[in-house]
Protein backbone atom coordinates (compact mmCIF):
# COMPACT_ATOMS: atom_id res chain seq x y z
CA UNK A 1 76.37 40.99 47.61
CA UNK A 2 77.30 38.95 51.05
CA UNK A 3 74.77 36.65 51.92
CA UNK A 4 73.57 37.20 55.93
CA UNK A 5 74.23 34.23 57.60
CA UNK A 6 71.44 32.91 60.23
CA UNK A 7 71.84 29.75 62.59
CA UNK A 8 68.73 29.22 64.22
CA UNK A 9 68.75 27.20 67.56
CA UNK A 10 66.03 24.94 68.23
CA UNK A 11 66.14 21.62 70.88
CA UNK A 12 65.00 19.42 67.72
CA UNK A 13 62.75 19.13 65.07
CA UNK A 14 59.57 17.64 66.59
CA UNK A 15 56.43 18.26 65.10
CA UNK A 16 55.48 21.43 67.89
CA UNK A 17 55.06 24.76 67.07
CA UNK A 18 58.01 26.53 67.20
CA UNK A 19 59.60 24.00 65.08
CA UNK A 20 57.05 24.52 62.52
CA UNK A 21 57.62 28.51 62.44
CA UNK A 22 61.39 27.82 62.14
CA UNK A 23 61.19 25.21 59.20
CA UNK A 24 58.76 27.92 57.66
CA UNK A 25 61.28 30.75 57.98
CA UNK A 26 64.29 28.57 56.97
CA UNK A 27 62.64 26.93 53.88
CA UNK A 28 61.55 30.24 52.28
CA UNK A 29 64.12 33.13 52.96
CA UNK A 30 65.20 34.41 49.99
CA UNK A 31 68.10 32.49 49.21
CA UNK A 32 70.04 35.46 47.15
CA UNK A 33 70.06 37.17 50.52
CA UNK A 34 70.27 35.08 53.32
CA UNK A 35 71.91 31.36 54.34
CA UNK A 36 70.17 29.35 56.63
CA UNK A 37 71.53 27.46 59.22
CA UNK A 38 69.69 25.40 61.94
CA UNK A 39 71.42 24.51 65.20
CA UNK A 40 69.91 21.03 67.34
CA UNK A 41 70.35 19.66 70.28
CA UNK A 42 69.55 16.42 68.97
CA UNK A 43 68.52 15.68 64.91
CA UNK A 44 65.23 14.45 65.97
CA UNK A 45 61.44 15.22 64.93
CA UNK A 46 58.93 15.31 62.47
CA UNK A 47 59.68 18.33 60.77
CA UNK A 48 63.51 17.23 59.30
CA UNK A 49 61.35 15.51 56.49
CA UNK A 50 59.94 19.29 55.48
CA UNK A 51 63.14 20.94 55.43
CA UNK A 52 64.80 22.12 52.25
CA UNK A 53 68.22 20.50 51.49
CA UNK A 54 70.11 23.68 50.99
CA UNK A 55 69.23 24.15 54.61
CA UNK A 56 72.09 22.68 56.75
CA UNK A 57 71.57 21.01 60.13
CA UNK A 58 74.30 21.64 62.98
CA UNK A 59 73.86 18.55 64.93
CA UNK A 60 75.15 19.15 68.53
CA UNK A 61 74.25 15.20 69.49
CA UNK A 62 73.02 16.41 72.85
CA UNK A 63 70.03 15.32 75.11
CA UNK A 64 69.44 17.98 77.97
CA UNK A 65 69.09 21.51 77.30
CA UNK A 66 70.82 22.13 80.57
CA UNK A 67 74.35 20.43 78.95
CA UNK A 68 73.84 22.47 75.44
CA UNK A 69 74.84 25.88 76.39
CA UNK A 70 78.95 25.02 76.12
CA UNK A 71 78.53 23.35 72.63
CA UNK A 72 76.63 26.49 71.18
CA UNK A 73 79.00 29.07 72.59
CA UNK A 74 81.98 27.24 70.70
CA UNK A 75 79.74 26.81 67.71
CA UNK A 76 78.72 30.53 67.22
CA UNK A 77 82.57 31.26 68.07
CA UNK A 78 83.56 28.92 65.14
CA UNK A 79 80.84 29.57 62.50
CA UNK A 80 80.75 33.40 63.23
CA UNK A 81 77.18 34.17 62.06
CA UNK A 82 75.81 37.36 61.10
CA UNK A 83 72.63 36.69 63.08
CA UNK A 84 71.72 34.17 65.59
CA UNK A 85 68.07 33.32 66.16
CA UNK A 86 67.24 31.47 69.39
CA UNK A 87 63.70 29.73 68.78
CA UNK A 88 63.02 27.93 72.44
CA UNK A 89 62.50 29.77 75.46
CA UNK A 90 64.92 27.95 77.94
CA UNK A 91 68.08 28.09 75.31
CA UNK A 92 67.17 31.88 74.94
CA UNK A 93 67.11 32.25 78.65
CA UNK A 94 70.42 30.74 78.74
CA UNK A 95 72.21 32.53 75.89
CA UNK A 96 71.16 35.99 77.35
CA UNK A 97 74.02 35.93 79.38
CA UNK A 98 76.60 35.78 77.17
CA UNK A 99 75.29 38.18 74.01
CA UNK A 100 78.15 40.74 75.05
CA UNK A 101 81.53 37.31 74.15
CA UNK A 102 80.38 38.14 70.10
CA UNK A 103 80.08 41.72 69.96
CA UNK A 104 79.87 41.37 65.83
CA UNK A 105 76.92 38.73 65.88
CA UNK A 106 73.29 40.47 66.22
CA UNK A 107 71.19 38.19 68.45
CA UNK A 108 66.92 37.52 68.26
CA UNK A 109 65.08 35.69 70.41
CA UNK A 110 61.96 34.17 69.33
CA UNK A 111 59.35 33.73 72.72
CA UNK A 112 56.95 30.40 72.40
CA UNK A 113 54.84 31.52 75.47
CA UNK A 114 53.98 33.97 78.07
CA UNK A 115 56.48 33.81 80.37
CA UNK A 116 55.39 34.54 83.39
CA UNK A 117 53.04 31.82 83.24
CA UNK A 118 54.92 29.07 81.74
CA UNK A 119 58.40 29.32 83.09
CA UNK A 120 58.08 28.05 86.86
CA UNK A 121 61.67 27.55 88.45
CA UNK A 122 63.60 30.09 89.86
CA UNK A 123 66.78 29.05 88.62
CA UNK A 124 65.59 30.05 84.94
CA UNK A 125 63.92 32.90 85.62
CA UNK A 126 66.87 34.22 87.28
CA UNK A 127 68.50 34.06 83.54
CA UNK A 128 65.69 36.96 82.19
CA UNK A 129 67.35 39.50 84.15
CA UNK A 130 70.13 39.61 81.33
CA UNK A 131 66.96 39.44 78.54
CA UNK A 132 67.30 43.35 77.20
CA UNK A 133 71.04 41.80 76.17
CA UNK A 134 69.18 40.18 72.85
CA UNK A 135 69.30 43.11 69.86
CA UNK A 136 65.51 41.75 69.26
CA UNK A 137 62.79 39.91 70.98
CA UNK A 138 60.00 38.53 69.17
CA UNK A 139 56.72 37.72 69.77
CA UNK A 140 53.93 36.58 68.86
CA UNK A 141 50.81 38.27 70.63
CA UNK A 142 50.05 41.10 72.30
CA UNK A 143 49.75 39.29 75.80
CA UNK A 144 53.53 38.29 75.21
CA UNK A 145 54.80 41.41 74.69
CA UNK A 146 52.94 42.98 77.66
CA UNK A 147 54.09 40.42 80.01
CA UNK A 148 57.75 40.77 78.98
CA UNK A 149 57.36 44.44 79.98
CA UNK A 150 55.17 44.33 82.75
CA UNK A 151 56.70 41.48 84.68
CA UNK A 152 60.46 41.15 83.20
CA UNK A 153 61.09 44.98 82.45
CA UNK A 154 62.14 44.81 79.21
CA UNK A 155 62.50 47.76 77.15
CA UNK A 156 59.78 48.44 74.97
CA UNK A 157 62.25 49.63 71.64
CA UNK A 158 63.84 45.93 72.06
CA UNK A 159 60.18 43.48 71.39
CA UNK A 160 58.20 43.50 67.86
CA UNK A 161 55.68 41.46 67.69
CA UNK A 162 55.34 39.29 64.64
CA UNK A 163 52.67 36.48 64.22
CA UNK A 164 53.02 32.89 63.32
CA UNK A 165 52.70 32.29 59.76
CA UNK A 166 50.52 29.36 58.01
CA UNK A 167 52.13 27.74 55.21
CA UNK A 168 49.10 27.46 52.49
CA UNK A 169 50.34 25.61 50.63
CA UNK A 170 51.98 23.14 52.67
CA UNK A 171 48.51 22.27 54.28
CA UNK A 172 47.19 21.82 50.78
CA UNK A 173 49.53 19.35 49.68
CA UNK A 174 49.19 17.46 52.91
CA UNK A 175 45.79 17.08 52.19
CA UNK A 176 45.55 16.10 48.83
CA UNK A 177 43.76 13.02 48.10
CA UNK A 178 42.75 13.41 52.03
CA UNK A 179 39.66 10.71 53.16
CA UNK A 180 37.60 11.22 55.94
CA UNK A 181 39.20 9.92 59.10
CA UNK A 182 37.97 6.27 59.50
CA UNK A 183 37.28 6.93 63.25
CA UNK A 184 34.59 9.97 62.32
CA UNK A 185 31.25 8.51 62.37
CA UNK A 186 28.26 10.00 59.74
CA UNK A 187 25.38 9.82 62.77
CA UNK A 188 28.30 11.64 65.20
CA UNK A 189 29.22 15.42 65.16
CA UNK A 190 33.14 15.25 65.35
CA UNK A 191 35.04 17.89 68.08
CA UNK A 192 39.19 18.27 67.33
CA UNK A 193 41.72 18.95 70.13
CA UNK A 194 45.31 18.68 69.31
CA UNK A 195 48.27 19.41 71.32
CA UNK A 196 50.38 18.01 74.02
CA UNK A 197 48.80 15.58 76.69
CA UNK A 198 49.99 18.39 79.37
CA UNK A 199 48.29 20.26 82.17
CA UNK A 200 48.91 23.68 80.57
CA UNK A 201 46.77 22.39 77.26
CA UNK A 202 43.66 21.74 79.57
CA UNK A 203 42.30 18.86 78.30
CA UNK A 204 41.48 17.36 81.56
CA UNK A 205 39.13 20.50 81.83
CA UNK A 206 38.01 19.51 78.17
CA UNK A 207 37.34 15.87 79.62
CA UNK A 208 35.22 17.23 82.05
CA UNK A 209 32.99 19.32 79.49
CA UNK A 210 32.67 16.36 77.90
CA UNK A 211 30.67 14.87 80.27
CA UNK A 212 27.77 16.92 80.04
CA UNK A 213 27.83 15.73 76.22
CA UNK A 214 27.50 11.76 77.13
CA UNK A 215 23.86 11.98 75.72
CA UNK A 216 24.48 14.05 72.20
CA UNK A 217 25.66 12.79 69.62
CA UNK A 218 29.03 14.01 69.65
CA UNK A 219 32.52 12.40 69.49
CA UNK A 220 36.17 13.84 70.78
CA UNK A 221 39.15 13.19 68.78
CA UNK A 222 42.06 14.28 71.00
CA UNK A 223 45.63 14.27 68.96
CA UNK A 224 48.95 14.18 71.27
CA UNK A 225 51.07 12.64 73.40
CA UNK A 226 52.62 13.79 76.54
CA UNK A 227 52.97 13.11 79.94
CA UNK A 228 49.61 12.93 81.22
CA UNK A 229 48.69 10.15 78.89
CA UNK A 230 47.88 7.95 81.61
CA UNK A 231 46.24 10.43 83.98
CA UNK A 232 44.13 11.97 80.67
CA UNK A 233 42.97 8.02 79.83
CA UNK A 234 42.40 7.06 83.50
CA UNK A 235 40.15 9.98 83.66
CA UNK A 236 38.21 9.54 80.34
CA UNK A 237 37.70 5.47 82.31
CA UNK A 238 36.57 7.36 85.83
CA UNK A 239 34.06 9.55 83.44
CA UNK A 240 32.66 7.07 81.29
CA UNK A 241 33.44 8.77 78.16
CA UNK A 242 32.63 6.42 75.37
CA UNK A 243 32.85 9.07 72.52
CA UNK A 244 36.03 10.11 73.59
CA UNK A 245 39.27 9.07 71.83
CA UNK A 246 42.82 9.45 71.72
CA UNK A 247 45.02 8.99 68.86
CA UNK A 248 48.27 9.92 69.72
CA UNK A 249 50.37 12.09 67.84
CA UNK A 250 49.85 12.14 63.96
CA UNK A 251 52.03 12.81 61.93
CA UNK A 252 49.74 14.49 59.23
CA UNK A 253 46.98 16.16 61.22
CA UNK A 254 45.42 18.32 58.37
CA UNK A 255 42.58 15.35 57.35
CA UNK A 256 41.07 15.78 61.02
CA UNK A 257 41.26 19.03 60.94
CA UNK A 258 39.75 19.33 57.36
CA UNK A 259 36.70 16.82 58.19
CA UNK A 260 36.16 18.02 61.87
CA UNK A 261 33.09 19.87 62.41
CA UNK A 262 34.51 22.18 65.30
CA UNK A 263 38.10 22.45 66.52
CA UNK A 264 38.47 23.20 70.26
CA UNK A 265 41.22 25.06 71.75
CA UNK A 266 41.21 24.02 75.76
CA UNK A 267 44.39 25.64 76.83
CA UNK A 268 44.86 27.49 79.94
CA UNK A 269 47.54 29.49 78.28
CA UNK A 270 48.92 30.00 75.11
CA UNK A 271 51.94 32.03 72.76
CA UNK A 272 50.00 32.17 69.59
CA UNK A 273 48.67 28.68 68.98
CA UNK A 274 49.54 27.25 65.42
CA UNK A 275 46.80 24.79 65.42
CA UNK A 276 44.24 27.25 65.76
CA UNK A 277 45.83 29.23 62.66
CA UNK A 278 45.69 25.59 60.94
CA UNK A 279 42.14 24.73 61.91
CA UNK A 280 41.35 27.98 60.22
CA UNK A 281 43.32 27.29 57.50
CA UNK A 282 41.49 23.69 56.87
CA UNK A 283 38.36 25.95 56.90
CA UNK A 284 36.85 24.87 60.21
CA UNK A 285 35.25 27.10 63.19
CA UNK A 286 36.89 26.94 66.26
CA UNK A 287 35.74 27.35 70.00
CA UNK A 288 38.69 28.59 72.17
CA UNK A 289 39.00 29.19 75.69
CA UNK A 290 39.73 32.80 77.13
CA UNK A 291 42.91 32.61 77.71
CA UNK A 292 46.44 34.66 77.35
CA UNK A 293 48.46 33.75 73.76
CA UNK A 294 46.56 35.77 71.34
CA UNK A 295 43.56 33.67 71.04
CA UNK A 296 41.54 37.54 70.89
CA UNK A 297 43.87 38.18 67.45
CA UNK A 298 42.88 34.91 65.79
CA UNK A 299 39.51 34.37 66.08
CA UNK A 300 36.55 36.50 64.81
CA UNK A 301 33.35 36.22 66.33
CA UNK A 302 31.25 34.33 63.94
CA UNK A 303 33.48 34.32 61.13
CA UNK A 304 36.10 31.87 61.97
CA UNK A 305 35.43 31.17 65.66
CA UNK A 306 34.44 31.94 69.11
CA UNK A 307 36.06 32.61 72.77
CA UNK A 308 34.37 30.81 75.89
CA UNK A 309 35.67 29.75 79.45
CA UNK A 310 36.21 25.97 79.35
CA UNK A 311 36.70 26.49 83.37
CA UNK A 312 32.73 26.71 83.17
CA UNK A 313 32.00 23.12 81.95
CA UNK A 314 28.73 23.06 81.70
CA UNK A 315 28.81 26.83 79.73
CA UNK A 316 31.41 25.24 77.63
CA UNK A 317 29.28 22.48 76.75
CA UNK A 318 26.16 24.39 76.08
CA UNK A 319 28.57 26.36 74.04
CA UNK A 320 29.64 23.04 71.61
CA UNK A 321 26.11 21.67 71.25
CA UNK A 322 25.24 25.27 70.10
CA UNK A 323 28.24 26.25 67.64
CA UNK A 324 27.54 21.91 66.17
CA UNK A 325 23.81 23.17 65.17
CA UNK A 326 25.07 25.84 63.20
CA UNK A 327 26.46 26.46 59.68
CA UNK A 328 29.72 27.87 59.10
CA UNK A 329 31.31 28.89 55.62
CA UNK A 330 34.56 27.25 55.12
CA UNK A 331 36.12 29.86 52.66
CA UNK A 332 34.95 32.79 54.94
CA UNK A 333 36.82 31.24 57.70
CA UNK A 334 40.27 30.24 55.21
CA UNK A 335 40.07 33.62 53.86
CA UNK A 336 40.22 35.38 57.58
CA UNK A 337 43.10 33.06 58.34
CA UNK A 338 44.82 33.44 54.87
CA UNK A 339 44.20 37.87 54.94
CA UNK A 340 46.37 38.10 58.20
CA UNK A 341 48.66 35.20 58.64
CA UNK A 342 49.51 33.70 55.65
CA UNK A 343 53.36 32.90 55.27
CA UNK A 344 53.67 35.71 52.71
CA UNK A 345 52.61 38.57 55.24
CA UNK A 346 54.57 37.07 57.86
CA UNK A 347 57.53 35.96 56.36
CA UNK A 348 57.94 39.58 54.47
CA UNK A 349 58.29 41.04 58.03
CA UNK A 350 60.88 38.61 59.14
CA UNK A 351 62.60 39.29 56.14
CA UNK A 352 62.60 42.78 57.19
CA UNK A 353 63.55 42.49 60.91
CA UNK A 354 66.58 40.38 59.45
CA UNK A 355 67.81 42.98 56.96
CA UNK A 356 67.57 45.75 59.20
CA UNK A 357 70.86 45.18 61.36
């Protein structure tokens, strides 16, 4: 039987979450079926060191997204895929308009966020008026899907939504032999935030609660880089926030999230936000804002989490010290996470989306 051949398209490797769903999907596709190929702008990130070597990198050695579109177009023309699979919202945007030049290649775009709200310049959004050209458009929540119809028109018979997976057992073996991270005090209640140091993950609004905390005994453990480092550190200075700190981007997260006593998700919006899939997975309650990204898919009230609106800071607040004082059990919250999400669920209907062309 032919194998179906797949390039997936992806900026780089970097250790964000669209580059974790593709390594997932790529690393465990049955390999009597389908041949994995992933297409980079650049062979950068985290996430090459996770990636199977039967896997094969296309390395287009470029930096801007903007000068990429030329070198895939020649590349699907040469390789002639079965299937191409566009992970990253502004190469998607791109490629729409030229689905039609490879009438025998079926082509799936993967969305990372909801549009409306994330993609700003005219220019680009211009390019989602040739959208209903991709065979399939995935995402991840219900909130993407709606916007793509409500604000983009696209028709309804071309979206299916399919969750992020969490990869079980990858998480395990990250954290075996994990210790305690050295910066978590005993006599302190440590908070988790991880994501990029950017206005759309909130955490100058998660700064801000955090200054109705300066008297409880409570430390923030911020993970990321970005660029509103500077702004983000400058304001944790202006606020006086001795318990706060920042350790830039790690490159094995799991041990704070395993030891943390809450994660908090601050964003003001989402797609469908890996790291609150891996909190749960590590076994520990989360406290998310209300916003769009499928945040009302993921968590349970009071079994693996709760929603609150981080633009109230002082609610918010309240909202931590309560959720610290309680007790939360860590294999009811890793069994909610593993009973809808695991990679096995997810990676079975990926398996079917791709064999059904």
């Amino acid at each position: 039987m032919k194998k179906i051949s797949i390039i997936f398209i992806l900026p780089d490797l970097e250790t964000g979450g669209a580059e974790r769903i593709v390594t997932t999907i790529a690393n465990h596709l049955d390999r009597e079926r389908f041949e994995s190929k992933i297409m980079l702008l650049r062979k950068e990130g985290g996430y090459l060191d996770f990636l199977k070597d039967d896997v094969e990198i296309i390395d287009l050695k470029i930096q801007r997204i903007r000068n990429s579109l030329i070198p895939i177009l020649k590349e699907i023309k040469k390789r002639k895929p079965d299937i191409v699979f566009s992970g990253f919202g502004e190469v998607n945007a791109y490629l729409a308009v030229f689905i039609k030049m490879f009438p025998k290649t079926k082509f799936i775009a993967r969305e990372t966020n909801v549009v409306s709200q994330h993609v700003t310049r005219k220019e680009i959004k211009f390019f989602y008026k040739f959208y209903n050209n991709y065979h399939k458009i995935i995402c991840q929540s219900d909130d993407m899907r709606d916007d793509l119809i409500e604000n983009f028109k696209i028709k309804k018979e071309k979206i299916i939504k399919i969750n992020n997976p969490v990869d079980f057992d990858f998480i395990s073996e990250k954290l075996e032999n994990a210790l305690k991270p050295e910066t978590f005090s005993d006599d302190f209640k440590n908070v988790v935030a991880i994501g990029n140091l950017s206005q759309r993950k909130g955490f100058d609004n998660l700064l801000k609660v955090f200054s109705h905390l300066k008297n409880e005994k409570i430390k923030l453990h911020i993970l990321g880089n970005g660029k509103d480092a500077e702004l983000l550190h400058q304001m944790k200075l202006d606020l006086h926030l001795e318990n706060v700190i920042f350790h830039g981007q790690q490159k094995n997260p799991y041990p704070f999230l395993k030891f943390a006593d809450l994660f908090v998700l601050s964003s003001r919006y989402e797609g469908f936000p890996n790291v609150l899939l891996e909190a749960g997975a590590c076994g520990t309650y989360a406290l998310s804002n209300n916003c769009k990204g499928g945040i009302t898919e993921i968590i349970e009230p009071k079994i693996n989490g709760e929603i609150s609106h981080i633009e109230n800071h002082q609610e918010f607040a309240e909202k931590i010290s309560e959720v610290l004082k309680e007790n939360h059990d860590k294999d009811r919250i890793r069994h909610s996470i593993k009973l809808r999400f695991s990679k096995e669920i997810i990676l079975e209907k990926y398996e079917k989306l791709l064999n059904s062309f």
